[in-house]
Protein backbone atom coordinates (compact mmCIF):
# COMPACT_ATOMS: atom_id res chain seq x y z
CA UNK A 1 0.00 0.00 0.00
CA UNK A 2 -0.90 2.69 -0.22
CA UNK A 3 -3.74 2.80 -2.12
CA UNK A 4 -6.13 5.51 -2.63
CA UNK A 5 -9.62 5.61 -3.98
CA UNK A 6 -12.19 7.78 -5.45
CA UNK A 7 -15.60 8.83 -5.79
CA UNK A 8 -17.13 11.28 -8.00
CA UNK A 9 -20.58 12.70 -6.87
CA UNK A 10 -23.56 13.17 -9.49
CA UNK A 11 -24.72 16.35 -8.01
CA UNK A 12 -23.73 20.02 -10.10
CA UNK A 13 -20.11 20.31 -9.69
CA UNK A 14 -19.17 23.20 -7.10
CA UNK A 15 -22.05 22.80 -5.16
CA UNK A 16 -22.17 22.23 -1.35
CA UNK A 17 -23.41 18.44 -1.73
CA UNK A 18 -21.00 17.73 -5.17
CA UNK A 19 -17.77 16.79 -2.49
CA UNK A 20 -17.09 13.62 -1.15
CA UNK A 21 -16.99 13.75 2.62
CA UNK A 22 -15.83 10.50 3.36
CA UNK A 23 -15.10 7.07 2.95
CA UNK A 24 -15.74 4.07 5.11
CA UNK A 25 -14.97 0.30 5.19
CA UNK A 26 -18.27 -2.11 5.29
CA UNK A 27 -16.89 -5.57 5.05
CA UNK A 28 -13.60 -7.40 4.54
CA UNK A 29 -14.00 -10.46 2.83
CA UNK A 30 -17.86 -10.49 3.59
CA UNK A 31 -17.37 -9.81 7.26
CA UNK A 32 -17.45 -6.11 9.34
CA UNK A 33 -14.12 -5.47 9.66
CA UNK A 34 -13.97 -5.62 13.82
CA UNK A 35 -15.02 -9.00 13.70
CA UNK A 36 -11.64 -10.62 13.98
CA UNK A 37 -8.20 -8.94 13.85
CA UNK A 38 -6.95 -10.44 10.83
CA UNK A 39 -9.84 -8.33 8.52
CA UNK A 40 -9.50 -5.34 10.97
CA UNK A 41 -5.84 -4.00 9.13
CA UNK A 42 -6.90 -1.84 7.12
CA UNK A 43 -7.88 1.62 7.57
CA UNK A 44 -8.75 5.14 5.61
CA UNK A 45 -5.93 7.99 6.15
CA UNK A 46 -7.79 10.77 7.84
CA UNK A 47 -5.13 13.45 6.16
CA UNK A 48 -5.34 12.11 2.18
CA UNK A 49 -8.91 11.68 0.84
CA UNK A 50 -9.21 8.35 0.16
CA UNK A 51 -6.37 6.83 0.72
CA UNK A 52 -6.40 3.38 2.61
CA UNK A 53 -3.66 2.13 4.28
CA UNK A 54 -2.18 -0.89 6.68
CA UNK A 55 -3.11 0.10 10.27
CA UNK A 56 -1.11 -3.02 11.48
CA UNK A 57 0.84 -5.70 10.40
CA UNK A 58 -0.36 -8.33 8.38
CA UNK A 59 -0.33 -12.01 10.09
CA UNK A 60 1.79 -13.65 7.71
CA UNK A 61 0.09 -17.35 8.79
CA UNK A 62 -3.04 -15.72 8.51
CA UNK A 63 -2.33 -13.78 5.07
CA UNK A 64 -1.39 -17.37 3.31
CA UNK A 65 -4.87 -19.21 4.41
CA UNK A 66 -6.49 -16.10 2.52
CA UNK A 67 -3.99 -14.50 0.10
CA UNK A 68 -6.07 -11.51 -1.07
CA UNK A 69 -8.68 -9.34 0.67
CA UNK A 70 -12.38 -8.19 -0.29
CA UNK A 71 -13.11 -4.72 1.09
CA UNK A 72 -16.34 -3.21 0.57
CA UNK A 73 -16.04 0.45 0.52
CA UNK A 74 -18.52 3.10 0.87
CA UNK A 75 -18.25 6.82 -0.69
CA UNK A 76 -20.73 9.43 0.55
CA UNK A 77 -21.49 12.85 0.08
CA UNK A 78 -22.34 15.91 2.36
CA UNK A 79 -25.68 16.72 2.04
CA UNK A 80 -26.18 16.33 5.80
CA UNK A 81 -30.16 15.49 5.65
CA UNK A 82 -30.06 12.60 3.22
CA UNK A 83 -26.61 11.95 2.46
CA UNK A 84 -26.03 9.63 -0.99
CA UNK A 85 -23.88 6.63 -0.45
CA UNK A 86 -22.55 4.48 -3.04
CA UNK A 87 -20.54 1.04 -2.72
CA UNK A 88 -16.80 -0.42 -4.82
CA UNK A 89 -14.98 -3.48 -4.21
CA UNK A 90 -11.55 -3.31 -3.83
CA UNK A 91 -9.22 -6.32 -4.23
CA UNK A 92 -5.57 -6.32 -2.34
CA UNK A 93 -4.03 -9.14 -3.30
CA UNK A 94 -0.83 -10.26 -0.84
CA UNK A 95 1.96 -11.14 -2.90
């Protein structure tokens, strides 16, 4: 890593609700990502805009009975009534 990803919002460009205003992990490898330590490693920088990065080591025992990871990432946007969401899947592969 790093690796960063981004969004791009369908509302007029320049308006208050056209910027991202965050992004969030739902699942790693269909699971939340607190559920057990091995999917809870990754993490979104809170200084780059979607960038998501290694918040601890990977368990190399662990890493070979998986070998790649499934996160489920959601984008929203600041309209703070009724904010729009939308969902990627991003593949990290352990080589």
């Amino acid at each position: 890593l790093p690796l960063r990803v981004s969004a791009v919002d369908g509302d007029a460009p320049g308006t208050a609700f056209s910027i991202i205003s965050g992004y969030t992990i739902v699942s790693v490898n269909g699971a939340p990502p607190a559920s057990s330590p091995l999917l809870d490693v990754f993490e979104f920088s809170g200084s780059v805009a979607g960038q998501l990065r290694l918040k601890a080591d990977l368990d190399v025992d662990a890493v070979n009975a998986v070998n790649f990871f499934l996160l489920v990432v959601s984008a929203a946007d600041s309209d703070p009534s009724s904010p729009r969401t939308g969902l990627a899947t991003v593949r990290v592969t352990v080589t």
